[in-house]
C-alpha atoms as a PDB file:
ATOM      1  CA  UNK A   1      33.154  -9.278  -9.959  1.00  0.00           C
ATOM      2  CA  UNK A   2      30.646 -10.128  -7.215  1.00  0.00           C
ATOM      3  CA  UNK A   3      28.439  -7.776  -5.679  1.00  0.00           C
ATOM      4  CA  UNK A   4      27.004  -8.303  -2.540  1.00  0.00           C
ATOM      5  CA  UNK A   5      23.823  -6.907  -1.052  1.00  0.00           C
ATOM      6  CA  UNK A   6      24.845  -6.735   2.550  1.00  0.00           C
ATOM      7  CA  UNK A   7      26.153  -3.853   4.836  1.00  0.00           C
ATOM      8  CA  UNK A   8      25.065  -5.547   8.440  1.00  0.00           C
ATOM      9  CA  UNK A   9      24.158  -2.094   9.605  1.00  0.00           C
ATOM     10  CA  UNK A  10      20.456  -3.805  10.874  1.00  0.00           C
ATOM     11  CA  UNK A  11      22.450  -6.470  12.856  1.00  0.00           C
ATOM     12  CA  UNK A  12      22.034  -4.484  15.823  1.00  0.00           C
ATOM     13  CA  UNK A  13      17.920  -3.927  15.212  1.00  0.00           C
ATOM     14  CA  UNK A  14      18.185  -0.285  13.968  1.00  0.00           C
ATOM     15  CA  UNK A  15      17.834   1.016  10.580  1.00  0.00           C
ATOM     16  CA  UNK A  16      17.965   4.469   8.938  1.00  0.00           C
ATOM     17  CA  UNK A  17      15.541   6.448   7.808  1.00  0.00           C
ATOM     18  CA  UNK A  18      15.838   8.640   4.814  1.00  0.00           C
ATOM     19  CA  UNK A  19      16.890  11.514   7.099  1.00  0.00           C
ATOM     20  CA  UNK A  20      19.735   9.128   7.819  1.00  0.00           C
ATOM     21  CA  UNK A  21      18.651   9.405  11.541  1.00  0.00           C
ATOM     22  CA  UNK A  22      18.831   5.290  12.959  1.00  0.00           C
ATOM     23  CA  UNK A  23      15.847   4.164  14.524  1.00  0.00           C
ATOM     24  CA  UNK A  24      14.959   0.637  16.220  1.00  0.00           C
ATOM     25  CA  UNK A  25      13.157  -1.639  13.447  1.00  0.00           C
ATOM     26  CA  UNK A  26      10.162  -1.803  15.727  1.00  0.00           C
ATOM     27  CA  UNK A  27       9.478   2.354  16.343  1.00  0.00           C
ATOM     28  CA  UNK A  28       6.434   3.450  14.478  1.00  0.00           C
ATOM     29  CA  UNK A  29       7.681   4.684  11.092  1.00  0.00           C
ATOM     30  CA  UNK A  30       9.421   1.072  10.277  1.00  0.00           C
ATOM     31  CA  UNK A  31       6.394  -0.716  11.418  1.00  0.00           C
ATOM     32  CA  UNK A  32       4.208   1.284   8.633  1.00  0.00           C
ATOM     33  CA  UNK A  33       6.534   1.427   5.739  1.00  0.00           C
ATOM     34  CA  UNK A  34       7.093  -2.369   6.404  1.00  0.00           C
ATOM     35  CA  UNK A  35       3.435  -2.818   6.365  1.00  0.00           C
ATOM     36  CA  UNK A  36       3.454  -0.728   2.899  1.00  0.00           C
ATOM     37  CA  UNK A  37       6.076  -3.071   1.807  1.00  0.00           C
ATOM     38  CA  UNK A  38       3.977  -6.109   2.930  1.00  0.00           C
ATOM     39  CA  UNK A  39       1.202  -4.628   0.886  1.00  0.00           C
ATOM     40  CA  UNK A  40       3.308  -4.375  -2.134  1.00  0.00           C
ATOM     41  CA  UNK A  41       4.048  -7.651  -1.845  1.00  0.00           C
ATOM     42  CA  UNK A  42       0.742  -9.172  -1.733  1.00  0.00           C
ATOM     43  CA  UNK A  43       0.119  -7.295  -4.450  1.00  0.00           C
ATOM     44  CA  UNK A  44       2.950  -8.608  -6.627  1.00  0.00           C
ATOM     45  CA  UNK A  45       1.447 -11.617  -6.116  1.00  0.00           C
ATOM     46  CA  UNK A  46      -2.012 -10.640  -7.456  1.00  0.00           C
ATOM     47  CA  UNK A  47      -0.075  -9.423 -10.545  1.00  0.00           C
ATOM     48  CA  UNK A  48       1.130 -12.600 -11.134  1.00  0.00           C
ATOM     49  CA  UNK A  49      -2.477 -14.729 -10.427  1.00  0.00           C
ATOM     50  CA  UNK A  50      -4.310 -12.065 -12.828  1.00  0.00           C
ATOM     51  CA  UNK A  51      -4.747 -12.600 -16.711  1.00  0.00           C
ATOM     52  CA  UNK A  52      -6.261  -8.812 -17.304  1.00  0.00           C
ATOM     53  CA  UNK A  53      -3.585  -6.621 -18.256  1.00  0.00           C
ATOM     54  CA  UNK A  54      -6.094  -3.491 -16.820  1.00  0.00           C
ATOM     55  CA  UNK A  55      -5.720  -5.871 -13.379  1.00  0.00           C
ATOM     56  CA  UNK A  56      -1.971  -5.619 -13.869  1.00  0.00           C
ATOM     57  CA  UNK A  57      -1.826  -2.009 -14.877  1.00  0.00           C
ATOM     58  CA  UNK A  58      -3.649  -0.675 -11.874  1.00  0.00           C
ATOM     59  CA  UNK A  59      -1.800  -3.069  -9.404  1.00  0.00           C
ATOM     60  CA  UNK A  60       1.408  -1.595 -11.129  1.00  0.00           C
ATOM     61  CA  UNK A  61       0.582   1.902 -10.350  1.00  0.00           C
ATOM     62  CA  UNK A  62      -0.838   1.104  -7.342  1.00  0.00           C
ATOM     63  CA  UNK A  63       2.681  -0.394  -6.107  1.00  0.00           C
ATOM     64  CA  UNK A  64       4.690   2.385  -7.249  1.00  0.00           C
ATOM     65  CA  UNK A  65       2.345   4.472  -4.902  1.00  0.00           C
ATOM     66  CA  UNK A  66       3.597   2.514  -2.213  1.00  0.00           C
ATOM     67  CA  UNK A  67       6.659   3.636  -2.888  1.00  0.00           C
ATOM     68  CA  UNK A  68       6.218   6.801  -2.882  1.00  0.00           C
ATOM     69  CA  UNK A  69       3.771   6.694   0.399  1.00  0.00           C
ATOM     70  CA  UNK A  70       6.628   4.503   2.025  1.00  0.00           C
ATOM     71  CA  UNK A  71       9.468   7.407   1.719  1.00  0.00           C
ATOM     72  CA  UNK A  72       6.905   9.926   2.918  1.00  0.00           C
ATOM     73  CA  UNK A  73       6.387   7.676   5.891  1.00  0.00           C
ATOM     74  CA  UNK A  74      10.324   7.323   6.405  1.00  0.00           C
ATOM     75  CA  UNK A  75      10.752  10.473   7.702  1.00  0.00           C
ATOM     76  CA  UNK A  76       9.586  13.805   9.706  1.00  0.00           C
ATOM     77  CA  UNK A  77       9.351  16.857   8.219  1.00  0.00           C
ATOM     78  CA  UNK A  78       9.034  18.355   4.886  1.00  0.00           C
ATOM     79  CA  UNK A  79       8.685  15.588   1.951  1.00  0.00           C
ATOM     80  CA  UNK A  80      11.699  14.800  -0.577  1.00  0.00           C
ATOM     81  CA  UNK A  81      10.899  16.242  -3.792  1.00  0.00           C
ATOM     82  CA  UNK A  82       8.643  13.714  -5.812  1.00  0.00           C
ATOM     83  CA  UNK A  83       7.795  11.616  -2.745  1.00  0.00           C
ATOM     84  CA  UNK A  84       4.274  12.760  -1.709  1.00  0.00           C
ATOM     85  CA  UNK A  85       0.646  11.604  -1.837  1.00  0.00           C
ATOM     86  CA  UNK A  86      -1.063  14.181  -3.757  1.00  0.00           C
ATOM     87  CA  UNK A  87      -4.482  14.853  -3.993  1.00  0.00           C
ATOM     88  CA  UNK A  88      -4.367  13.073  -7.955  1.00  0.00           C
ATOM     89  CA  UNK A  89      -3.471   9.829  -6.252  1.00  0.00           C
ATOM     90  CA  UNK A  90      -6.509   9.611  -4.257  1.00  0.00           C
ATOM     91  CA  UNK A  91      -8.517  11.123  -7.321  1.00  0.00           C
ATOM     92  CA  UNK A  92      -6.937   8.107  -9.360  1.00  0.00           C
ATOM     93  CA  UNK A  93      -8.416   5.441  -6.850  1.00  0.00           C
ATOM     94  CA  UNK A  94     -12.103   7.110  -6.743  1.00  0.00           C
ATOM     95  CA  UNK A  95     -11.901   7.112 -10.481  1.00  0.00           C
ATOM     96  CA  UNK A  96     -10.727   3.553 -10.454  1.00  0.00           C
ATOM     97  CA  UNK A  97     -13.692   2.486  -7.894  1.00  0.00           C
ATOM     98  CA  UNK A  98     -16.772   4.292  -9.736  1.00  0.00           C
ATOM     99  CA  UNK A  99     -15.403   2.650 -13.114  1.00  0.00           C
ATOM    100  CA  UNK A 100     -15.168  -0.721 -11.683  1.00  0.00           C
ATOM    101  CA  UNK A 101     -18.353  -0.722  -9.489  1.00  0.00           C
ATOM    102  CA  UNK A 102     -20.171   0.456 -13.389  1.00  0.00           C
ATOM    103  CA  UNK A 103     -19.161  -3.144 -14.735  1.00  0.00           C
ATOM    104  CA  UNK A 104     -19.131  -5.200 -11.483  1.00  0.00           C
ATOM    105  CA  UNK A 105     -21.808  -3.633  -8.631  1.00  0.00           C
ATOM    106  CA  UNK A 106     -20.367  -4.064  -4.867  1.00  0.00           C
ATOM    107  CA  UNK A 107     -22.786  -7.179  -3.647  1.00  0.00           C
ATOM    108  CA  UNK A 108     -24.618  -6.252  -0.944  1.00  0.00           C
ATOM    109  CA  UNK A 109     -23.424  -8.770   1.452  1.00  0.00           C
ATOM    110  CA  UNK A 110     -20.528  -9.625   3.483  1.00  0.00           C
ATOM    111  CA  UNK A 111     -18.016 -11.005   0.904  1.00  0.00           C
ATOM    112  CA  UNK A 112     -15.948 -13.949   2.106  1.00  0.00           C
ATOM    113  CA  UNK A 113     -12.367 -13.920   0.362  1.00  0.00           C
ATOM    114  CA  UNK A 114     -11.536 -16.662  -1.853  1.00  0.00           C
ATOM    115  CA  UNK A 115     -13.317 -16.668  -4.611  1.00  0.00           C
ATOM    116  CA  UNK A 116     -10.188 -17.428  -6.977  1.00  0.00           C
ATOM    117  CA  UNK A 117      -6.431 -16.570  -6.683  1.00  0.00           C
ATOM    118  CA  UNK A 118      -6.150 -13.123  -8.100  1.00  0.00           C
ATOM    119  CA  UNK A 119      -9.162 -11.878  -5.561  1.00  0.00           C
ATOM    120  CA  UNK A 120      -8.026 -13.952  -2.523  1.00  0.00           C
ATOM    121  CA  UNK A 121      -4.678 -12.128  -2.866  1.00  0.00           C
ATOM    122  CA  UNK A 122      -6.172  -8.548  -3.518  1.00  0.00           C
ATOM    123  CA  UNK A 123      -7.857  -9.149  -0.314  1.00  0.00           C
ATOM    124  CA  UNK A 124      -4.980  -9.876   1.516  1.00  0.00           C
ATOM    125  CA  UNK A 125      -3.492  -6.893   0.206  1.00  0.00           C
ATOM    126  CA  UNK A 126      -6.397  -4.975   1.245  1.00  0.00           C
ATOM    127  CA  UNK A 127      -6.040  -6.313   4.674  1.00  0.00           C
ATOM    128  CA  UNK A 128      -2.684  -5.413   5.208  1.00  0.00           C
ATOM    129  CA  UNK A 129      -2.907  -1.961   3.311  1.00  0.00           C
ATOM    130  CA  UNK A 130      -5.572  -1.647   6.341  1.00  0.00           C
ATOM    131  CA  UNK A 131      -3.081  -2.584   8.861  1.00  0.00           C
ATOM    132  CA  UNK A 132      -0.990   0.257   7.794  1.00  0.00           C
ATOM    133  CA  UNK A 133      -3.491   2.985   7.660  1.00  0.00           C
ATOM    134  CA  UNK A 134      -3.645   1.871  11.581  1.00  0.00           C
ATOM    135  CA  UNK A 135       0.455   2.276  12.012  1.00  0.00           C
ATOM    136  CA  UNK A 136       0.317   5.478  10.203  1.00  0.00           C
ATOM    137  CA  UNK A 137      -2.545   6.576  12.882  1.00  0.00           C
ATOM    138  CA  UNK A 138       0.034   5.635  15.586  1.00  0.00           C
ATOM    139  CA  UNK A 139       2.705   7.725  14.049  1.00  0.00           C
ATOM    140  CA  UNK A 140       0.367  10.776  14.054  1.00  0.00           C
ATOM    141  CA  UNK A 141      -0.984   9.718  17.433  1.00  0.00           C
ATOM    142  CA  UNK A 142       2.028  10.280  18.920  1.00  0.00           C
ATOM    143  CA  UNK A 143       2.806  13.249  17.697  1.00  0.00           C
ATOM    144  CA  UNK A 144       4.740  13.032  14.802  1.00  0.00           C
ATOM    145  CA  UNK A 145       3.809  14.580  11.272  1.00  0.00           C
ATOM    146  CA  UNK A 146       1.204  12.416   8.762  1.00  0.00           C
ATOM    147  CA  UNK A 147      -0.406  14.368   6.245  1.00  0.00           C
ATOM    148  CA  UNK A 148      -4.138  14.388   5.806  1.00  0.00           C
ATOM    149  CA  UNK A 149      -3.539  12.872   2.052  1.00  0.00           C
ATOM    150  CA  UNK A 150      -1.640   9.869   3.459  1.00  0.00           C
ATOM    151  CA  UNK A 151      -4.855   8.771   5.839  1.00  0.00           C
ATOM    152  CA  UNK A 152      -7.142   9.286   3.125  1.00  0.00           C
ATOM    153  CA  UNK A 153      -5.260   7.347   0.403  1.00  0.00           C
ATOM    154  CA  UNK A 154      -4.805   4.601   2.312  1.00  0.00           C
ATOM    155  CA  UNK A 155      -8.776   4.472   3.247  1.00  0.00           C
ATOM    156  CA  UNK A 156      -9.700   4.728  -0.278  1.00  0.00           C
ATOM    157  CA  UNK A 157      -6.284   2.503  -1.368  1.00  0.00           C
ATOM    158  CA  UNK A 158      -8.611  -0.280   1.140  1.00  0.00           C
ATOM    159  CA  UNK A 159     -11.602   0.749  -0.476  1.00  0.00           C
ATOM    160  CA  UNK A 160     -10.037   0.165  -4.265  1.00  0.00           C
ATOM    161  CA  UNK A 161      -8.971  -3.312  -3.723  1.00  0.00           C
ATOM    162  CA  UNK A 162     -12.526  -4.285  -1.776  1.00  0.00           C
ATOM    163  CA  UNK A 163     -13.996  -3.205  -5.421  1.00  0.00           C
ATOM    164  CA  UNK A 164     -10.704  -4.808  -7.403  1.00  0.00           C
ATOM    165  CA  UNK A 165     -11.340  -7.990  -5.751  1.00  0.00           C
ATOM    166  CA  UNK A 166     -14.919  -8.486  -7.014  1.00  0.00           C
ATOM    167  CA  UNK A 167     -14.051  -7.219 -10.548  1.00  0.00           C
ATOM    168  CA  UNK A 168     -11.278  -9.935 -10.417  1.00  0.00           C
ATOM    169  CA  UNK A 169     -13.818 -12.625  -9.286  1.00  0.00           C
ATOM    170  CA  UNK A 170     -15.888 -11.806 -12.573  1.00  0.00           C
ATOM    171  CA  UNK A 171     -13.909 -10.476 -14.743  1.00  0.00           C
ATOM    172  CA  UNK A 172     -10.270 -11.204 -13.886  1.00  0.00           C
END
C-alpha cells in the first residue's frame, strides 16, 4: 500500500495553525516557526559534521526545543499542554555556556565563521536562530501574545551556539 504525504491544502498559500485557524504562509507566526525550522535544519547538519557525541547530544536537545518553541509560536493563546519554553530550558543553555566557556574561553575578538564544518554550520544556525528571535519580536510587536521565556531562550539559544561553535573549532 502506498502512502502519500500530500493533502494540497498549501496550494492556495495558506496553512493552518495548530488552532486549525488558516493563515497566509507569509503572516508573522509562519515566518518564525519556519525560521525555527530553518534553524533545526542547520543544525541537523552540524550533527552530522561533528565527531563528539556531547556535540550531538546538546544539538539533539537543542532541536527538540525547537519543536516545542515552534508549536508555542503556532498559535495565540494559552499553550498546548507540553509545548512551552520553561524557565529549565533557558537554565539548560546558561549551564551549557558556563561549562563550555570553562574548557574553551570566548576569544576576545570578532570571530569569523569557518573554522571547520561542524562550527561553520553552528554558526549558521546561530544566525538564523537570530533571525527568528527578530520574527518572534514582530509577532509581539503587533500585538499578538509571545511569552517573555520565548525572547529570552532564543537570545541565550544565539548565545549557546556563539560558545558551541568555538568548542567545536577545538574540541569538536
Amino acid at each position: 500500500m502506498n502512502v502519500f504525504t500530500f493533502s494540497k491544502k498549501g496550494d492556495q498559500g495558506e496553512t493552518s495553525l495548530l488552532t486549525g485557524e488558516r493563515v497566509s504562509k507569509a503572516s508573522l507566526r509562519p515566518e518564525a516557526y519556519g525560521t525555527l525550522d530553518e534553524a533545526s535544519s542547520a543544525l541537523g547538519l552540524a550533527k552530522v559534521f561533528t565527531q563528539s557525541k556531547a556535540v550531538e547530544e546538546m544539538v539533539t536537545q537543542v532541536q527538540e526545543d525547537l519543536v516545542i518553541l515552534g508549536a508555542e509560536l503556532s498559535c495565540e493563546g494559552p499553550s498546548i499542554q507540553g509545548y512551552e519554553i520553561l524557565n529549565s530550558h533557558i537554565e539548560r543553555l546558561e549551564d551549557w555556556i558556563v561549562r563550555l566557556q570553562e574548557e574553551v574561553p570566548l576569544p576576545r575578538r570578532f570571530v569569523l565563521p569557518g573554522g571547520n564544518p561542524t562550527s561553520a554550520t553552528l554558526d549558521l544556525a546561530r544566525t538564523i536562530v537570530r533571525r527568528a528571535e527578530r520574527r518572534a519580536m514582530r509577532i509581539h510587536e503587533a500585538g499578538f501574545t509571545v511569552r517573555e521565556e520565548i525572547h529570552a531562550y532564543l537570545n541565550r539559544l544565539a548565545d549557546f551556539l556563539f560558545t558551541l561553535a568555538r568548542y567545536a573549532e577545538q574540541k569538536a
